[in-house]
N, C-alpha and C. Protein backbone atom coordinates (compact mmCIF):
# COMPACT_ATOMS: atom_id res chain seq x y z
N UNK A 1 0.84 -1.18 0.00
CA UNK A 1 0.00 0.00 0.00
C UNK A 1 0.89 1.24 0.00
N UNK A 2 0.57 1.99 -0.80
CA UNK A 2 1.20 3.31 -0.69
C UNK A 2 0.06 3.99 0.18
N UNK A 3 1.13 5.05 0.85
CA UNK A 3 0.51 6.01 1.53
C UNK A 3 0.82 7.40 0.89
N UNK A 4 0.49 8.05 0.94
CA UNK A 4 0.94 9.27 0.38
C UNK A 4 0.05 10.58 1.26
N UNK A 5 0.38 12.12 0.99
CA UNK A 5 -0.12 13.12 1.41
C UNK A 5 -1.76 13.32 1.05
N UNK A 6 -3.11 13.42 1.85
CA UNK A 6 -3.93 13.26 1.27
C UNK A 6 -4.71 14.37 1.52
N UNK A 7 -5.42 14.52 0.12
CA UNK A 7 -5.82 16.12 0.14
C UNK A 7 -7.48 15.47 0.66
N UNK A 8 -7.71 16.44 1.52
CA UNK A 8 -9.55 16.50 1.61
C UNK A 8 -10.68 18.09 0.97
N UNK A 9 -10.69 16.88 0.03
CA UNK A 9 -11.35 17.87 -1.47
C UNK A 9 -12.41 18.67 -0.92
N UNK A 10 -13.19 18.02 -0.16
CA UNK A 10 -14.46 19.29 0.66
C UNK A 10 -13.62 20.40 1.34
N UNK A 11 -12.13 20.72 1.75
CA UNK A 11 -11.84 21.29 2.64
C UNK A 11 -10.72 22.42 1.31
N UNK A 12 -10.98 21.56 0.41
CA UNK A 12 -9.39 22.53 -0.73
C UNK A 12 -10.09 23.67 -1.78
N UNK A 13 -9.90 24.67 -0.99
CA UNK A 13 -10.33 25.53 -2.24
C UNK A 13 -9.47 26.26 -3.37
N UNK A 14 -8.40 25.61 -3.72
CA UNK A 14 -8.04 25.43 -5.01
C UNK A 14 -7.15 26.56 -4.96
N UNK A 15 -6.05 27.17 -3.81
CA UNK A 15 -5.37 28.18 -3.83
C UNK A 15 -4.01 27.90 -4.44
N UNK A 16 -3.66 26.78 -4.35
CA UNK A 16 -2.46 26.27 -5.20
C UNK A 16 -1.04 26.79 -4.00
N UNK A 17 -1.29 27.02 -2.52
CA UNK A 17 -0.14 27.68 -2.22
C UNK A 17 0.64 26.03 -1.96
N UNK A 18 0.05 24.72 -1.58
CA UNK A 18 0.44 23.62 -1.54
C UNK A 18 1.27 23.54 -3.10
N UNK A 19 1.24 23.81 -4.45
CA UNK A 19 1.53 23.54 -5.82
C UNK A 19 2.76 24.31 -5.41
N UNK A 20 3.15 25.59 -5.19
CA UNK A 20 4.17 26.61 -4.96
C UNK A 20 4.92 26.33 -4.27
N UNK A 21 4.58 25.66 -3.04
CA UNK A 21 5.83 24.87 -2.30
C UNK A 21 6.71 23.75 -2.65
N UNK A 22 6.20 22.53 -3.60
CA UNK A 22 6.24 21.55 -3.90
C UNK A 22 7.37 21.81 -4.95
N UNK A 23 8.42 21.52 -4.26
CA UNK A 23 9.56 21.72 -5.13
C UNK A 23 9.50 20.37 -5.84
N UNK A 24 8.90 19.21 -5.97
CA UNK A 24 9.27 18.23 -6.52
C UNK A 24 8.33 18.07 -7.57
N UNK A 25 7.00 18.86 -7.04
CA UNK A 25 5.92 19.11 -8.81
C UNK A 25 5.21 17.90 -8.56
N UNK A 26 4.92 17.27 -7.21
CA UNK A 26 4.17 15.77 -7.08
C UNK A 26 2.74 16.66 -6.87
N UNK A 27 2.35 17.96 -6.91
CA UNK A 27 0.93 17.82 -6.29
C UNK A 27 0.76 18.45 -7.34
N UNK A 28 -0.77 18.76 -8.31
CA UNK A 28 -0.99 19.55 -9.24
C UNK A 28 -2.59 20.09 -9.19
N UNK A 29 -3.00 20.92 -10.13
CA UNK A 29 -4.44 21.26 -9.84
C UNK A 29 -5.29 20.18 -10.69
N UNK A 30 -6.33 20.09 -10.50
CA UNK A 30 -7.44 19.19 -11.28
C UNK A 30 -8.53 19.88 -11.22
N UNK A 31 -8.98 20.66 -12.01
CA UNK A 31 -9.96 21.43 -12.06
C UNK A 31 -9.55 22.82 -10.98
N UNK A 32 -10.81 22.92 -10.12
CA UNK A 32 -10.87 23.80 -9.22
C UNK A 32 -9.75 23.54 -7.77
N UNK A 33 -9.46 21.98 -7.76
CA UNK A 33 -8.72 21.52 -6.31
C UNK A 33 -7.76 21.11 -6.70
N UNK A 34 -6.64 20.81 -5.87
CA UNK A 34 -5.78 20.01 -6.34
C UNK A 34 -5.71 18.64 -5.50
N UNK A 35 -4.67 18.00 -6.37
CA UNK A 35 -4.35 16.89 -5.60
C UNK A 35 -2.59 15.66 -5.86
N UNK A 36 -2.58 15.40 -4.80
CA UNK A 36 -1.18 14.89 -5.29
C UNK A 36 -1.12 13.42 -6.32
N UNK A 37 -0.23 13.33 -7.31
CA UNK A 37 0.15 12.52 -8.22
C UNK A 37 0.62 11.42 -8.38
N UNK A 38 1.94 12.27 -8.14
CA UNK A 38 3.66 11.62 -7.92
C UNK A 38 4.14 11.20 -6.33
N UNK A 39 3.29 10.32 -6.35
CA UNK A 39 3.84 9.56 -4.64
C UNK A 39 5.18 9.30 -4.54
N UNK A 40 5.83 8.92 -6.04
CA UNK A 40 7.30 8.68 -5.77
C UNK A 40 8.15 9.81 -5.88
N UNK A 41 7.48 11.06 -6.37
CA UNK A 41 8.61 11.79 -6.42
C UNK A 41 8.75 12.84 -4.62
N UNK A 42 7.21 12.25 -4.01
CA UNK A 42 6.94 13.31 -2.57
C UNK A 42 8.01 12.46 -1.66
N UNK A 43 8.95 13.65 -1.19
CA UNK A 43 10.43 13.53 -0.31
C UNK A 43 9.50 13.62 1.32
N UNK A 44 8.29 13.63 1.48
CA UNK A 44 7.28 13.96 3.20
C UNK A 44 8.83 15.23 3.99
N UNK A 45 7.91 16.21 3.01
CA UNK A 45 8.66 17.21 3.95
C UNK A 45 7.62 18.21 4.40
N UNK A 46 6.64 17.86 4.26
CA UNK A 46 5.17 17.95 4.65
C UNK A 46 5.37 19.69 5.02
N UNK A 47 5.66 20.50 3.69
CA UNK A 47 5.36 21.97 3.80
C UNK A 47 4.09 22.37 3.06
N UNK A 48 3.64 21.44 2.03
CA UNK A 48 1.98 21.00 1.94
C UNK A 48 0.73 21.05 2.66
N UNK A 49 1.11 20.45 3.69
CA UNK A 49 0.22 20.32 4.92
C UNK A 49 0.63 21.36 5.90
N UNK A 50 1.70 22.21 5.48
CA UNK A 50 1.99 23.67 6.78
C UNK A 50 1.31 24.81 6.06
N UNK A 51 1.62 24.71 4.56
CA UNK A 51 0.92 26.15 4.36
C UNK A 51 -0.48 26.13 4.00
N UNK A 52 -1.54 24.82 3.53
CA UNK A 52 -2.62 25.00 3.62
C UNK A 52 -3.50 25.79 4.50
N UNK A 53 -4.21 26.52 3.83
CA UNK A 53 -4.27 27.70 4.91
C UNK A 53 -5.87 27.14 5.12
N UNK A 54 -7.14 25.89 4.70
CA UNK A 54 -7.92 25.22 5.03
C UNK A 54 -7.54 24.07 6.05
N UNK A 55 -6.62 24.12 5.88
CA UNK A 55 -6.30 22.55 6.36
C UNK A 55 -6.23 20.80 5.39
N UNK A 56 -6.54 21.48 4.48
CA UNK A 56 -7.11 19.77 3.57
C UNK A 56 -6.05 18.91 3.20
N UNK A 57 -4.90 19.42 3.74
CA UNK A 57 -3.68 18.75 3.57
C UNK A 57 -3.18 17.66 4.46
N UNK A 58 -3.13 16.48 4.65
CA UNK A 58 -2.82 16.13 6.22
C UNK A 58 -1.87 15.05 5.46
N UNK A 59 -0.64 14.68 6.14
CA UNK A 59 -0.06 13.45 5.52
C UNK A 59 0.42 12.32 6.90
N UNK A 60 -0.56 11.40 6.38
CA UNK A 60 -0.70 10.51 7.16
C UNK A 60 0.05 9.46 8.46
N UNK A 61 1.10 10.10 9.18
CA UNK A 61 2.15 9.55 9.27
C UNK A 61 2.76 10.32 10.73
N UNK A 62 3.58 9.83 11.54
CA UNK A 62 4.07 11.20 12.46
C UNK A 62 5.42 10.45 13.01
N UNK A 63 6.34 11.30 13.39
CA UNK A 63 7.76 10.37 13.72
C UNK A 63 7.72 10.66 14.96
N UNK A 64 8.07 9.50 16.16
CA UNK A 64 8.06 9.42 17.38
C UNK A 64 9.30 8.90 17.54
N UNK A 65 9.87 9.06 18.76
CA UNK A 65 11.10 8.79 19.07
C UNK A 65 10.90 7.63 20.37
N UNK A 66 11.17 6.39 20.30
CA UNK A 66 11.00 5.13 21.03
C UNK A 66 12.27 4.95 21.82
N UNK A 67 12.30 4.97 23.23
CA UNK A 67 13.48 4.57 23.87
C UNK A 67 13.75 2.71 23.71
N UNK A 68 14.85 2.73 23.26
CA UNK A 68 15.41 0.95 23.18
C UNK A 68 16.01 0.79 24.97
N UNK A 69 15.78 -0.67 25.11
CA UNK A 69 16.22 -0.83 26.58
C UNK A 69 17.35 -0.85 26.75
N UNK A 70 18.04 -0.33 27.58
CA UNK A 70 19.54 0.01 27.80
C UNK A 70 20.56 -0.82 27.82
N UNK A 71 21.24 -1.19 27.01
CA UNK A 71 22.24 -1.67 26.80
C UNK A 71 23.81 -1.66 27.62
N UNK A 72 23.84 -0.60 28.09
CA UNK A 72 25.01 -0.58 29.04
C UNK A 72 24.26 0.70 30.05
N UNK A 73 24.80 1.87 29.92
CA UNK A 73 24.94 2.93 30.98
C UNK A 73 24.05 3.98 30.36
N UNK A 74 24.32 3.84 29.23
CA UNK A 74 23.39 4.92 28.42
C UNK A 74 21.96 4.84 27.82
N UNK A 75 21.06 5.65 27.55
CA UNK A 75 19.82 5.20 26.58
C UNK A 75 20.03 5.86 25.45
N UNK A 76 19.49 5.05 24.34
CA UNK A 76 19.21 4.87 23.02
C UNK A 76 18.15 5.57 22.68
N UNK A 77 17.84 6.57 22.03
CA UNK A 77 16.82 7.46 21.34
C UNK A 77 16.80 7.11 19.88
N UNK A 78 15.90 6.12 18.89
CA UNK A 78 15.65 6.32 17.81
C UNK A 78 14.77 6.90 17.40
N UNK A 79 14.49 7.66 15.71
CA UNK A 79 13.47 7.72 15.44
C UNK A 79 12.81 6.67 14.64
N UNK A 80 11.47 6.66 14.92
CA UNK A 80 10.23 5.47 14.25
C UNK A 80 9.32 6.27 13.33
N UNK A 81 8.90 5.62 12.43
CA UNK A 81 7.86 6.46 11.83
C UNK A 81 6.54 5.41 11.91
N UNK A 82 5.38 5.37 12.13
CA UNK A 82 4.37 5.23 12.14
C UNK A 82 3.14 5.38 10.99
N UNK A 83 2.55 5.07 10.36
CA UNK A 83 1.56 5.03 9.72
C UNK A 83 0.50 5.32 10.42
């Protein structure tokens, strides 16, 4: 399954400031709204979903940082990403 950035079309009124950010050209307009394309070319640097100024941008996903159990003296901070 791909996941990708997902636009909510009742919420996009077609300002394109999501298109202007998108240095990689994965989101485009379709009529009045837009919506994203190119799942392989989106790098989730999720400035899509910052400048929507509705909100209809949300990308599905959030990075949490999980402590691993300690190994010697120190703790381990990775990051995880989540779906």
């Amino acid at each position: 399954m791909v996941v990708m950035p997902v636009v909510n079309q009742a919420k996009c009124n077609g300002c394109g400031l999501c298109i202007d950010v998108c240095g990689l050209k994965a989101i485009v307009r379709v009529g009045s709204k837009v919506t994203v394309i190119e799942m392989e070319k989106c790098s989730w640097c999720i400035q899509c979903e910052i400048v929507c100024p509705t909100g209809a941008i949300t990308c599905p996903y959030e990075i949490v940082f999980e402590e691993h159990p300690k190994t010697d003296s120190r703790s381990v901070l990775s990051p995880i990403a989540f779906l």
